[in-house]
PDB file of N, CA and C in Angstrom:
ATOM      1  N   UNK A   1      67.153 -12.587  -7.492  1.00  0.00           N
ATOM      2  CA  UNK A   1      66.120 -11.579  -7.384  1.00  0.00           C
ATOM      3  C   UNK A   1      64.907 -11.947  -8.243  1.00  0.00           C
ATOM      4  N   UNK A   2      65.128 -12.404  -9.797  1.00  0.00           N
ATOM      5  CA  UNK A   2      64.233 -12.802 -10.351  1.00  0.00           C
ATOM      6  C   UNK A   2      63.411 -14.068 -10.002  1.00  0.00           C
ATOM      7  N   UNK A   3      63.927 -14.969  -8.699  1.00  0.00           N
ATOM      8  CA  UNK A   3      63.008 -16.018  -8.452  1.00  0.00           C
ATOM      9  C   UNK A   3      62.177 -15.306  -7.241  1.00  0.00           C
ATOM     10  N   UNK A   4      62.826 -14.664  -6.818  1.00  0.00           N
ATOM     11  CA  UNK A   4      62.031 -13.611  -5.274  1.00  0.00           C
ATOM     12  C   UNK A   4      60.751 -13.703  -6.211  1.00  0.00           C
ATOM     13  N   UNK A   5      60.765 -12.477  -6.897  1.00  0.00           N
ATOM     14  CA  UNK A   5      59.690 -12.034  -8.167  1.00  0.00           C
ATOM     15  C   UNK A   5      58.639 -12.708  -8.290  1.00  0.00           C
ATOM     16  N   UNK A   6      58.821 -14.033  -8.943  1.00  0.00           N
ATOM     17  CA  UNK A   6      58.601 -14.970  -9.623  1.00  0.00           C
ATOM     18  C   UNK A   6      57.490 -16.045  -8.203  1.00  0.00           C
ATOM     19  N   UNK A   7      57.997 -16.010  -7.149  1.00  0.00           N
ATOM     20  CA  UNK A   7      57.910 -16.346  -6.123  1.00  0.00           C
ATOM     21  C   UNK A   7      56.187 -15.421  -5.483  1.00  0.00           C
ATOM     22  N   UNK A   8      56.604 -14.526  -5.650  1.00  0.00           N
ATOM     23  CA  UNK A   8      55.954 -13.026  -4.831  1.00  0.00           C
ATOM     24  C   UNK A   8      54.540 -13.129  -5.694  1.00  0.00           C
ATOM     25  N   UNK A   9      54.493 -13.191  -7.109  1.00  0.00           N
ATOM     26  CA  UNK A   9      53.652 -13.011  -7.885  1.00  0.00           C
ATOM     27  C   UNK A   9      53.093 -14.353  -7.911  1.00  0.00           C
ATOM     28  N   UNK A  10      53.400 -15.568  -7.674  1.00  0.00           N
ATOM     29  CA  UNK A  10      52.885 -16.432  -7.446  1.00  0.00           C
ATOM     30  C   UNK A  10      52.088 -16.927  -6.283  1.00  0.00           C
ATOM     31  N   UNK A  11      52.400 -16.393  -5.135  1.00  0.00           N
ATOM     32  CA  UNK A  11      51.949 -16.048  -3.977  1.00  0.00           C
ATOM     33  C   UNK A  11      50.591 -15.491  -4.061  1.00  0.00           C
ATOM     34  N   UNK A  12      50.438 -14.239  -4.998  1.00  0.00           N
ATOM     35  CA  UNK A  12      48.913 -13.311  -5.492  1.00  0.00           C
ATOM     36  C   UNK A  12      48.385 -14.210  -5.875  1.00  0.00           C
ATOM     37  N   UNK A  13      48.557 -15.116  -6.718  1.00  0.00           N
ATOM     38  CA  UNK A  13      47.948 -15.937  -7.147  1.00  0.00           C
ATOM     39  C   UNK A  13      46.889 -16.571  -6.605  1.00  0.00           C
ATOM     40  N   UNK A  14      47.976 -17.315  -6.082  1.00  0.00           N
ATOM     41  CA  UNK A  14      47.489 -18.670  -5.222  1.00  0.00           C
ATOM     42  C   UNK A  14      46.683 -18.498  -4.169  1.00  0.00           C
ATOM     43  N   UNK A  15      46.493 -17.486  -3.289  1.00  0.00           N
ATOM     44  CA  UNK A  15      46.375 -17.255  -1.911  1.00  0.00           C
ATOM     45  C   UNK A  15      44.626 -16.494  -2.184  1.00  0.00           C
ATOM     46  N   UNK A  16      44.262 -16.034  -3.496  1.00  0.00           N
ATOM     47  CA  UNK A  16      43.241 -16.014  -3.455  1.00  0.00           C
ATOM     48  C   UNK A  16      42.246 -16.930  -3.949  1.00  0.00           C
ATOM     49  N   UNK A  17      42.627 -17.949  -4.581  1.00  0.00           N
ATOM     50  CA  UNK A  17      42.142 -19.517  -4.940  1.00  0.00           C
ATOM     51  C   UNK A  17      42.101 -20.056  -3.283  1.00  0.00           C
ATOM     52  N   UNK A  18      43.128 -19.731  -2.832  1.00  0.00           N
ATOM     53  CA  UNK A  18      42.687 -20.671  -1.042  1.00  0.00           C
ATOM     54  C   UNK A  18      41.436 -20.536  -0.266  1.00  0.00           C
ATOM     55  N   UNK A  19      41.544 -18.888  -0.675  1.00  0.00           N
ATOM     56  CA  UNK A  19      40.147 -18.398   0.182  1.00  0.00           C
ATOM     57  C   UNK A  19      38.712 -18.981  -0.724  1.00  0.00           C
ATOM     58  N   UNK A  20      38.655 -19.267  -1.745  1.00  0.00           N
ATOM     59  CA  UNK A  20      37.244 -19.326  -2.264  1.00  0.00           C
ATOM     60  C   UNK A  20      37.165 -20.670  -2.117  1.00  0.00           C
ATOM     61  N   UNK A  21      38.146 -21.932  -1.744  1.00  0.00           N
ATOM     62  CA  UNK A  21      38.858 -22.948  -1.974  1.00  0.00           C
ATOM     63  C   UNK A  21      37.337 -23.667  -0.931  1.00  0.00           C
ATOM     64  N   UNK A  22      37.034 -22.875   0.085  1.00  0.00           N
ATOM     65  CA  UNK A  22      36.378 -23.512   0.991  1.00  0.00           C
ATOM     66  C   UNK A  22      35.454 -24.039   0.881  1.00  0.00           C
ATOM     67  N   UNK A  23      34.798 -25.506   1.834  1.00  0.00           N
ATOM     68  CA  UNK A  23      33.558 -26.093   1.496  1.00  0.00           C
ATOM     69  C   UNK A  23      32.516 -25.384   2.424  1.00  0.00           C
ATOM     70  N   UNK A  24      31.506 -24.842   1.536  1.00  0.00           N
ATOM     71  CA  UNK A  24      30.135 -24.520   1.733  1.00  0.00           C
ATOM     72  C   UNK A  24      29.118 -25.143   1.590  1.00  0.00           C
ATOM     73  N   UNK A  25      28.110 -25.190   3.137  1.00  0.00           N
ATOM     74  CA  UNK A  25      26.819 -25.705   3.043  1.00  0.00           C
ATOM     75  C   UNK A  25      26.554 -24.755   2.438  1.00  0.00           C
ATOM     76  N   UNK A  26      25.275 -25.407   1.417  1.00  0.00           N
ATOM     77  CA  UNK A  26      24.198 -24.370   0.365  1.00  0.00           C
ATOM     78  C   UNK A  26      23.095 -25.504   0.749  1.00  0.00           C
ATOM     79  N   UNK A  27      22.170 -24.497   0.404  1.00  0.00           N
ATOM     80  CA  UNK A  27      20.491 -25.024  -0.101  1.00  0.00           C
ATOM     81  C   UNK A  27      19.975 -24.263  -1.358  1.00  0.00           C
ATOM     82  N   UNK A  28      18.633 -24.705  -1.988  1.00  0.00           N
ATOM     83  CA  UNK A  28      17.841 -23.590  -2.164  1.00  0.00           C
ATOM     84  C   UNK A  28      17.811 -22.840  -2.068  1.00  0.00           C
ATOM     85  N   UNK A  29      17.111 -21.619  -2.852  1.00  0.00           N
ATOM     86  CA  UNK A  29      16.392 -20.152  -1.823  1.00  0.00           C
ATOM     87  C   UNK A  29      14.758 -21.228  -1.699  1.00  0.00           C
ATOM     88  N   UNK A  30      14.782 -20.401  -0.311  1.00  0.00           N
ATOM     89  CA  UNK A  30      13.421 -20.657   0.388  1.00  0.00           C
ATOM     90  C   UNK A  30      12.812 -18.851   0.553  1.00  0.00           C
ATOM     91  N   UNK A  31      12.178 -18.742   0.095  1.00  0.00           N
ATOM     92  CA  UNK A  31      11.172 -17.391   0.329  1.00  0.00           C
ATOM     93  C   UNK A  31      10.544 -17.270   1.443  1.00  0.00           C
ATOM     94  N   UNK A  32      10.982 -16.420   2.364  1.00  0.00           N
ATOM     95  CA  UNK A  32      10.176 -15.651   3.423  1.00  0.00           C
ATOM     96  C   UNK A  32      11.613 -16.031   4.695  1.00  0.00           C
ATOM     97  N   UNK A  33      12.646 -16.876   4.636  1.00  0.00           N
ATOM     98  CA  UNK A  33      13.695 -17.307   5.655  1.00  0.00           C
ATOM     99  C   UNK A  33      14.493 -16.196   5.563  1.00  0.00           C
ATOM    100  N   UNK A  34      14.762 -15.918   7.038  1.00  0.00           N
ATOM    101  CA  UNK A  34      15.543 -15.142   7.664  1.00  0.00           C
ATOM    102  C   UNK A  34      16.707 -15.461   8.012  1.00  0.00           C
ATOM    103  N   UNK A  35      16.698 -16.841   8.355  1.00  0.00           N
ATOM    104  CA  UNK A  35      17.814 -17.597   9.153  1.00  0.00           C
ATOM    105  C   UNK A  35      17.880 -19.107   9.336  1.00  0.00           C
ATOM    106  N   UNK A  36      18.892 -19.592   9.241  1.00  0.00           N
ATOM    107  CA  UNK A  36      18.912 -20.930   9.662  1.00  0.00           C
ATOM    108  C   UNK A  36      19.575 -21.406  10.881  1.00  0.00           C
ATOM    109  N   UNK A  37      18.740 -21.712  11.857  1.00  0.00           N
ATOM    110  CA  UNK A  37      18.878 -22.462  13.285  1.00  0.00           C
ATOM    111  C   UNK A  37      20.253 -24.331  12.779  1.00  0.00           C
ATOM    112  N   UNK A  38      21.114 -23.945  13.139  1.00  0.00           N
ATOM    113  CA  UNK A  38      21.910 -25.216  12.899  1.00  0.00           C
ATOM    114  C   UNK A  38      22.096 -26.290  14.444  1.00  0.00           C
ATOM    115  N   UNK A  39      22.146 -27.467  14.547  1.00  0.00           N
ATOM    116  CA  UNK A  39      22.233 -27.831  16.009  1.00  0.00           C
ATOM    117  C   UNK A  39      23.118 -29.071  15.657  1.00  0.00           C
ATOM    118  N   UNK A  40      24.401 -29.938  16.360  1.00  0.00           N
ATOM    119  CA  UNK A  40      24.589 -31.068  15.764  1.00  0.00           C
ATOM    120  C   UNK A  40      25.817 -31.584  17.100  1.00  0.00           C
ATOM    121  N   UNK A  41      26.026 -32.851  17.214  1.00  0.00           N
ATOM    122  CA  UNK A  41      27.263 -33.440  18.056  1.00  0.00           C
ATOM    123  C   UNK A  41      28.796 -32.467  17.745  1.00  0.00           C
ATOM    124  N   UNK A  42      29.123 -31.870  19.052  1.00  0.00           N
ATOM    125  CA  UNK A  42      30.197 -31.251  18.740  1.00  0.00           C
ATOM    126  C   UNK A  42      30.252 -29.820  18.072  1.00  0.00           C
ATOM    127  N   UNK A  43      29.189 -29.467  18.080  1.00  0.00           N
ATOM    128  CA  UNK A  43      28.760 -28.095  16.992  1.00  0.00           C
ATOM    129  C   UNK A  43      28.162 -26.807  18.337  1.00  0.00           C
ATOM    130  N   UNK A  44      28.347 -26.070  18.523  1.00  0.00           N
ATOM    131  CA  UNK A  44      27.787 -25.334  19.452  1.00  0.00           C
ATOM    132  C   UNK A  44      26.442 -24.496  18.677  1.00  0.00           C
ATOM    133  N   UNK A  45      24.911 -24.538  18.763  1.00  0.00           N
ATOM    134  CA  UNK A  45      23.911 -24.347  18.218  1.00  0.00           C
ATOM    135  C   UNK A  45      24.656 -23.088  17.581  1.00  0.00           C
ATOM    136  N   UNK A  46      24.178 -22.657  16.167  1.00  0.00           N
ATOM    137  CA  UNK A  46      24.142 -21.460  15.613  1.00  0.00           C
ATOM    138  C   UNK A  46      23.004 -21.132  14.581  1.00  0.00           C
ATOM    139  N   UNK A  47      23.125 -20.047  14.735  1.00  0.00           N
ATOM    140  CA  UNK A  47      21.992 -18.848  13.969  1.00  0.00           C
ATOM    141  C   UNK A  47      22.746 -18.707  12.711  1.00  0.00           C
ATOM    142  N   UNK A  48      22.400 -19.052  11.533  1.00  0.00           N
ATOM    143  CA  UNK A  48      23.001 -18.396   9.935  1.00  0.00           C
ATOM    144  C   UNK A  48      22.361 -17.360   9.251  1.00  0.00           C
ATOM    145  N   UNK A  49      22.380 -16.045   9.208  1.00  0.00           N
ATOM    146  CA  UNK A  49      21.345 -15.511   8.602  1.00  0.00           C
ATOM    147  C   UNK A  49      21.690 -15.783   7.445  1.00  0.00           C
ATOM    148  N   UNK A  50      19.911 -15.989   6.978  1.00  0.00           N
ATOM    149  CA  UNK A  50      20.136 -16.158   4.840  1.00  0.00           C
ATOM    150  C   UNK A  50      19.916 -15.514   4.118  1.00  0.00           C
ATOM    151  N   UNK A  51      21.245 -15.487   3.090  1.00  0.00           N
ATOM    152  CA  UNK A  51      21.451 -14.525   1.589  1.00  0.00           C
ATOM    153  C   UNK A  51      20.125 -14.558   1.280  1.00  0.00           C
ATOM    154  N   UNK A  52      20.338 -13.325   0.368  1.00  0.00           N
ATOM    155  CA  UNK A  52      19.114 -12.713   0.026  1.00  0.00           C
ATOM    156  C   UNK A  52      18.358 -12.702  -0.708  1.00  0.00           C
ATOM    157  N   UNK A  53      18.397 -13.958  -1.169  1.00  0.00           N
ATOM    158  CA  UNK A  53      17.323 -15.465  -1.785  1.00  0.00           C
ATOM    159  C   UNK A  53      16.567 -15.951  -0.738  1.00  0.00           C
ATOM    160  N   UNK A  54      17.139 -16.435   0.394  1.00  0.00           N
ATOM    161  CA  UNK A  54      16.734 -17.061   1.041  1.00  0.00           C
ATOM    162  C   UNK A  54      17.471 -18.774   1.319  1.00  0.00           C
ATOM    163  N   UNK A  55      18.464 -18.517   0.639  1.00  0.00           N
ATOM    164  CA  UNK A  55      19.151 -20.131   0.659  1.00  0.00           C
ATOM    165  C   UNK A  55      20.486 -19.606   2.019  1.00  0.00           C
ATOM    166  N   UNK A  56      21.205 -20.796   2.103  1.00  0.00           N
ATOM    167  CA  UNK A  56      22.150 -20.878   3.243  1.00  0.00           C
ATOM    168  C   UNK A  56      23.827 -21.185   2.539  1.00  0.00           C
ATOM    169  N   UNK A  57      24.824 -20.467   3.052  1.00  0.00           N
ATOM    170  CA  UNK A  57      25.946 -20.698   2.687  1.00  0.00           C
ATOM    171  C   UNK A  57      26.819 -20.232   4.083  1.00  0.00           C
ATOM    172  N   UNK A  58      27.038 -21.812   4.321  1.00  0.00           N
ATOM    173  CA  UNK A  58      27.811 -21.633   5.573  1.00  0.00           C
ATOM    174  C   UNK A  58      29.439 -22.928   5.550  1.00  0.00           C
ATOM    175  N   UNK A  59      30.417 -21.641   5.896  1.00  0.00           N
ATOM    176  CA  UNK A  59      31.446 -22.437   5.410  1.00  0.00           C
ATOM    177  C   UNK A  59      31.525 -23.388   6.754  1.00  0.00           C
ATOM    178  N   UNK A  60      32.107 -24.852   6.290  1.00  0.00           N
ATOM    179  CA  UNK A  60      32.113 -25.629   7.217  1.00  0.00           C
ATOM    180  C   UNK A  60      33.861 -26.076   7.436  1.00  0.00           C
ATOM    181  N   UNK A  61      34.722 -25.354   6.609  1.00  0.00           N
ATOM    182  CA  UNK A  61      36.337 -25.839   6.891  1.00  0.00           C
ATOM    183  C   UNK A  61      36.654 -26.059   8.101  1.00  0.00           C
ATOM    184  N   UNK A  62      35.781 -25.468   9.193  1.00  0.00           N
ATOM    185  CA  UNK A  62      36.242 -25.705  10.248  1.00  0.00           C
ATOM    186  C   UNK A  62      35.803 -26.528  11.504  1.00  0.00           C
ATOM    187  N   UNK A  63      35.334 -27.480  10.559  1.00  0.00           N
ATOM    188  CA  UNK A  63      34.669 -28.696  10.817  1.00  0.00           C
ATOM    189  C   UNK A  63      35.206 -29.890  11.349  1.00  0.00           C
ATOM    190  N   UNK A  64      35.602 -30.803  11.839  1.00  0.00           N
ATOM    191  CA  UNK A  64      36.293 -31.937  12.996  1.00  0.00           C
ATOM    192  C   UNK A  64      36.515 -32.469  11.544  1.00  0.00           C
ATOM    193  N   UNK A  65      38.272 -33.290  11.758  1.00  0.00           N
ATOM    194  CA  UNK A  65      38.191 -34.379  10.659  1.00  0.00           C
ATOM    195  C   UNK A  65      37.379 -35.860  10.971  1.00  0.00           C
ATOM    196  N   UNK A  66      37.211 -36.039  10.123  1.00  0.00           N
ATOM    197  CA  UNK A  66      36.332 -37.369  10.290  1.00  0.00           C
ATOM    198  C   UNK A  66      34.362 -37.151   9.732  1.00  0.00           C
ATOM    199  N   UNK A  67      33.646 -37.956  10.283  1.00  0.00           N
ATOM    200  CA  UNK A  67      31.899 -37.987   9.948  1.00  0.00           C
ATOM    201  C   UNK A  67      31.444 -36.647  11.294  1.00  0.00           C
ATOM    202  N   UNK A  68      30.824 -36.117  10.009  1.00  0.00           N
ATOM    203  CA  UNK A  68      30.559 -35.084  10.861  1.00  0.00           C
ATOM    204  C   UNK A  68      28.627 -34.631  10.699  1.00  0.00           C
ATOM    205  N   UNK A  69      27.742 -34.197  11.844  1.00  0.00           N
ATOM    206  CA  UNK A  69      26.296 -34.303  11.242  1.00  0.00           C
ATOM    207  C   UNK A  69      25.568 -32.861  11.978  1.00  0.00           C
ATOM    208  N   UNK A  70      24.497 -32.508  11.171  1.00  0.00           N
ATOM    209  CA  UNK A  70      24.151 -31.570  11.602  1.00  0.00           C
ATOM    210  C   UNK A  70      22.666 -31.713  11.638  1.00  0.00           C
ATOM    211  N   UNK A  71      22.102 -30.928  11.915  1.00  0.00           N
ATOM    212  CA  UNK A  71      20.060 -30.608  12.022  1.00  0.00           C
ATOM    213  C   UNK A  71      19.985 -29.168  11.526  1.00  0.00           C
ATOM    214  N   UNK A  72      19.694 -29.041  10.332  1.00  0.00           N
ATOM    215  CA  UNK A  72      19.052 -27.769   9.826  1.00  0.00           C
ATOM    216  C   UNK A  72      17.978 -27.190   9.794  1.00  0.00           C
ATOM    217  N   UNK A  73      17.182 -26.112  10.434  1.00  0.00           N
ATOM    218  CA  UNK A  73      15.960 -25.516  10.915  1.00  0.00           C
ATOM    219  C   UNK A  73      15.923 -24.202   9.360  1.00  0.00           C
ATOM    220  N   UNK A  74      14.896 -23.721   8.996  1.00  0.00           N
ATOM    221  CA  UNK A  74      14.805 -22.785   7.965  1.00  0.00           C
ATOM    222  C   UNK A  74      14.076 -22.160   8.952  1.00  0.00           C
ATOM    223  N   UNK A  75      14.361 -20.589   9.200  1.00  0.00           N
ATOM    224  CA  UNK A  75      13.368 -19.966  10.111  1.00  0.00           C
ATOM    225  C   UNK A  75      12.981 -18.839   9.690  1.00  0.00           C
ATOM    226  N   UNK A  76      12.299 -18.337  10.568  1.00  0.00           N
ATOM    227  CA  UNK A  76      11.727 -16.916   9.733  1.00  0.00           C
ATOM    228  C   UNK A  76      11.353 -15.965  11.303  1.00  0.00           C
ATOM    229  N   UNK A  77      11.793 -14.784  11.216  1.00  0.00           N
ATOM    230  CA  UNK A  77      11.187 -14.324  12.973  1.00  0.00           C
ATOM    231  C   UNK A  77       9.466 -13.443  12.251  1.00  0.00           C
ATOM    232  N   UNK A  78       9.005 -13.536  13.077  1.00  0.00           N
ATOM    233  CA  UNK A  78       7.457 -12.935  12.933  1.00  0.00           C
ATOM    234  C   UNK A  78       7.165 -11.829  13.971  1.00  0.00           C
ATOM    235  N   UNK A  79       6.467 -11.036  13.796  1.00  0.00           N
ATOM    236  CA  UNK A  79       6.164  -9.604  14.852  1.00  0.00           C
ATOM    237  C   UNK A  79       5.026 -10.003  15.556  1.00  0.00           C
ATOM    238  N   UNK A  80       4.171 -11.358  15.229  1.00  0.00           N
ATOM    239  CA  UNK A  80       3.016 -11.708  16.443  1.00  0.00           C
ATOM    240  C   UNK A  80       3.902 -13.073  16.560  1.00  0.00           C
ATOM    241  N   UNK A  81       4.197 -13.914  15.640  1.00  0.00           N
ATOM    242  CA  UNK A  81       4.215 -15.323  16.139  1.00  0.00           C
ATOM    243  C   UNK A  81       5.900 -15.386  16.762  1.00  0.00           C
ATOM    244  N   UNK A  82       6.652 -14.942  16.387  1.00  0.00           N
ATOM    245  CA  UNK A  82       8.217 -14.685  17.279  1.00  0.00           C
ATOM    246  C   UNK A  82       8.936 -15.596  16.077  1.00  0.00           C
ATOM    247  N   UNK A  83       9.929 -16.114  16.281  1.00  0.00           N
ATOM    248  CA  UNK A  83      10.515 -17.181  15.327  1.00  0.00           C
ATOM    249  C   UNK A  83       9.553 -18.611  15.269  1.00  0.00           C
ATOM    250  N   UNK A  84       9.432 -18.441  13.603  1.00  0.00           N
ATOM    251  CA  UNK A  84       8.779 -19.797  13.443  1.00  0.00           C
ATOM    252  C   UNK A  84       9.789 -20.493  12.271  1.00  0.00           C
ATOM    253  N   UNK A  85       9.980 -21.834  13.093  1.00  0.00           N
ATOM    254  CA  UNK A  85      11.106 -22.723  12.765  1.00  0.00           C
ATOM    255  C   UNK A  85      10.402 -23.858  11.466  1.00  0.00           C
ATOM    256  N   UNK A  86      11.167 -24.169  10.551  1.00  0.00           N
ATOM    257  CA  UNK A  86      10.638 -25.791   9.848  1.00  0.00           C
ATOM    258  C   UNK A  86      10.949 -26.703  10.733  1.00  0.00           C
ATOM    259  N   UNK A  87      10.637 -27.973  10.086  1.00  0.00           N
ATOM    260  CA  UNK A  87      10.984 -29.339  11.100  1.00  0.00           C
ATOM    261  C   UNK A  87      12.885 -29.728  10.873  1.00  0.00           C
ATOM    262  N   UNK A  88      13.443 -30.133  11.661  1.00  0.00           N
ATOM    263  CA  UNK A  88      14.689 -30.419  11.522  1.00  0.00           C
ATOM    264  C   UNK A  88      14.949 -31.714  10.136  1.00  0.00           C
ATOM    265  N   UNK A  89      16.031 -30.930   9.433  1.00  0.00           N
ATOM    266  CA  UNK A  89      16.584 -31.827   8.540  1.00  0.00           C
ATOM    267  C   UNK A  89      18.031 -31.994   8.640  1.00  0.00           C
ATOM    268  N   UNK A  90      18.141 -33.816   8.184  1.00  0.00           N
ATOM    269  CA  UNK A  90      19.836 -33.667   9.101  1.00  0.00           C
ATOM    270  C   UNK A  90      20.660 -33.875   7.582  1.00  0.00           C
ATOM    271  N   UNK A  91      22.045 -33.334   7.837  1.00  0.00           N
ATOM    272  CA  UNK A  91      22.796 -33.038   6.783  1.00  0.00           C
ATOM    273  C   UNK A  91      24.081 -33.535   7.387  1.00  0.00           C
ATOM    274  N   UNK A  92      24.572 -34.413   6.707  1.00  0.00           N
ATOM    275  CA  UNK A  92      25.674 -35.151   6.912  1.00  0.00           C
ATOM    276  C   UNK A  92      26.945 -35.404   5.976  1.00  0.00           C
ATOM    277  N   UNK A  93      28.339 -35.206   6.558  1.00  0.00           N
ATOM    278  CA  UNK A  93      29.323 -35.083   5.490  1.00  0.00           C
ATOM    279  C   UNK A  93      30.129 -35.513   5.887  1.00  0.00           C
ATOM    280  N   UNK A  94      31.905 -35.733   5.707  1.00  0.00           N
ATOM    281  CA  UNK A  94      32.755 -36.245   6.097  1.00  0.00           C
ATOM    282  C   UNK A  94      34.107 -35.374   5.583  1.00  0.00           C
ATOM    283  N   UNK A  95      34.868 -34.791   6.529  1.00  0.00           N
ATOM    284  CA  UNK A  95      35.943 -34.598   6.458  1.00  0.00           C
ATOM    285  C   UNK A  95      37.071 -35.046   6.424  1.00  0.00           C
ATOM    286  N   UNK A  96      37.937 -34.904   5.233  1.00  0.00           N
ATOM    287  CA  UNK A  96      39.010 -36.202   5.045  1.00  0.00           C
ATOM    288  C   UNK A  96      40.254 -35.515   6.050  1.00  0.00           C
ATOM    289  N   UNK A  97      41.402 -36.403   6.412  1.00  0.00           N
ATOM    290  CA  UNK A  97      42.126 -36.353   7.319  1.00  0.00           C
ATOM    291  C   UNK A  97      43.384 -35.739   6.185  1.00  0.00           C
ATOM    292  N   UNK A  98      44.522 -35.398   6.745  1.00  0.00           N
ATOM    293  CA  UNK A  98      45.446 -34.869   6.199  1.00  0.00           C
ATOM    294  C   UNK A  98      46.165 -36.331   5.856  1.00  0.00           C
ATOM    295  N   UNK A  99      47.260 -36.101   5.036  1.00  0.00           N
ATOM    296  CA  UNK A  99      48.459 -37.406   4.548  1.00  0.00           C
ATOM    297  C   UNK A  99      49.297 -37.768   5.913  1.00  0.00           C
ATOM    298  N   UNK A 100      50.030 -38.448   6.122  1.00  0.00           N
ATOM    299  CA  UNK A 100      50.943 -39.371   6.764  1.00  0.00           C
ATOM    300  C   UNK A 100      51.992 -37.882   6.810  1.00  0.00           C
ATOM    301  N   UNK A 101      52.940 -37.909   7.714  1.00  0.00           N
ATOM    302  CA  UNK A 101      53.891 -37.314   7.433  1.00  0.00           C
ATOM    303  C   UNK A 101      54.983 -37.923   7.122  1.00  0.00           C
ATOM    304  N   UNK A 102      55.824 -36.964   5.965  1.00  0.00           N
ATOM    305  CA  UNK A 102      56.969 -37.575   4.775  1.00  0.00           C
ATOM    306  C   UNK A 102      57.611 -37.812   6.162  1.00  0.00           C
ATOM    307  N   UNK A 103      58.694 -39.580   5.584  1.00  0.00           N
ATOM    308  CA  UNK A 103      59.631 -40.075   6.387  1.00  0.00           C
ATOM    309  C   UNK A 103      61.096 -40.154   5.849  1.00  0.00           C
ATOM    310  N   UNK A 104      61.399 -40.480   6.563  1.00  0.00           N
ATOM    311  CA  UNK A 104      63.098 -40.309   5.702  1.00  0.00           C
ATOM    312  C   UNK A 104      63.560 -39.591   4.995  1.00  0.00           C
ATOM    313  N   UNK A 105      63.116 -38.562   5.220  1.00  0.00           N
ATOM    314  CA  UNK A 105      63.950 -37.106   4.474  1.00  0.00           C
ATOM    315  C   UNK A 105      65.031 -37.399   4.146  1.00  0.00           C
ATOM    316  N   UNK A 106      65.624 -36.796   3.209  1.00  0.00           N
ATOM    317  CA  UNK A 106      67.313 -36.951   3.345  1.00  0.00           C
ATOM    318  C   UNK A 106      67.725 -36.941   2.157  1.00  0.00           C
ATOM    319  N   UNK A 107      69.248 -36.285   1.999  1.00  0.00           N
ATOM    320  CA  UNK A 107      69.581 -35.539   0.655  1.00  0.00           C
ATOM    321  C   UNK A 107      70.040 -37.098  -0.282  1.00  0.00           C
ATOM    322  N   UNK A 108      70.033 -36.839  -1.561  1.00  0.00           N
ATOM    323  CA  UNK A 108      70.702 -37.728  -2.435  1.00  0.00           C
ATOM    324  C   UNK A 108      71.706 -36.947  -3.617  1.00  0.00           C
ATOM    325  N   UNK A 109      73.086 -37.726  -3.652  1.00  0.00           N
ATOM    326  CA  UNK A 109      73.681 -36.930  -4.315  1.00  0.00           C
ATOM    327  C   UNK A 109      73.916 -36.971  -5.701  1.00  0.00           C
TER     328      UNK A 109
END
């Protein structure tokens, strides 16, 4: 019962270190951005709206293993001019692959 316990409370632990665990694109704050336009191979275009600085935090865990690349737009929407975009900047990273899986299991006595 006392390893259940021991077990259970370790669990609280851990499981909220996983969640913050994640890799985030960041920038700057940029003043006057609303949003960031993202576009890249394998990426389906997305809209990020930005914290309220003006910088970008977008988790990417769920990102392809391997080289992975993107085009970042800083935008801003306007009430005469509509969305006005910056020029594309590309941001590039690499996701590492998981280990081998263990072979030869097997008890020793």
């Amino acid at each position: 019962m006392k390893i259940m316990v021991k077990l259970v409370v370790l669990a609280f632990i851990l499981i909220p270190s996983l969640v913050w665990a994640n890799p985030f694109m960041i920038c700057d704050p940029q003043a006057g951005v609303t949003h960031y336009a993202l576009t890249g191979p394998g990426w389906v275009p997305v809209s990020v709206p930005a914290q309220a600085d003006g910088s970008i935090r977008m988790d990417v865990a769920g990102s392809s293993v391997g080289s992975n690349s993107l085009t970042v737009r800083a935008c801003r929407s306007d009430a005469v001019w509509g969305e006005l975009c910056s020029v594309s900047v590309p941001f590039q990273f690499a996701r590492p692959s998981a280990p081998a899986n263990p072979a030869n299991i097997g008890l020793s006595p």
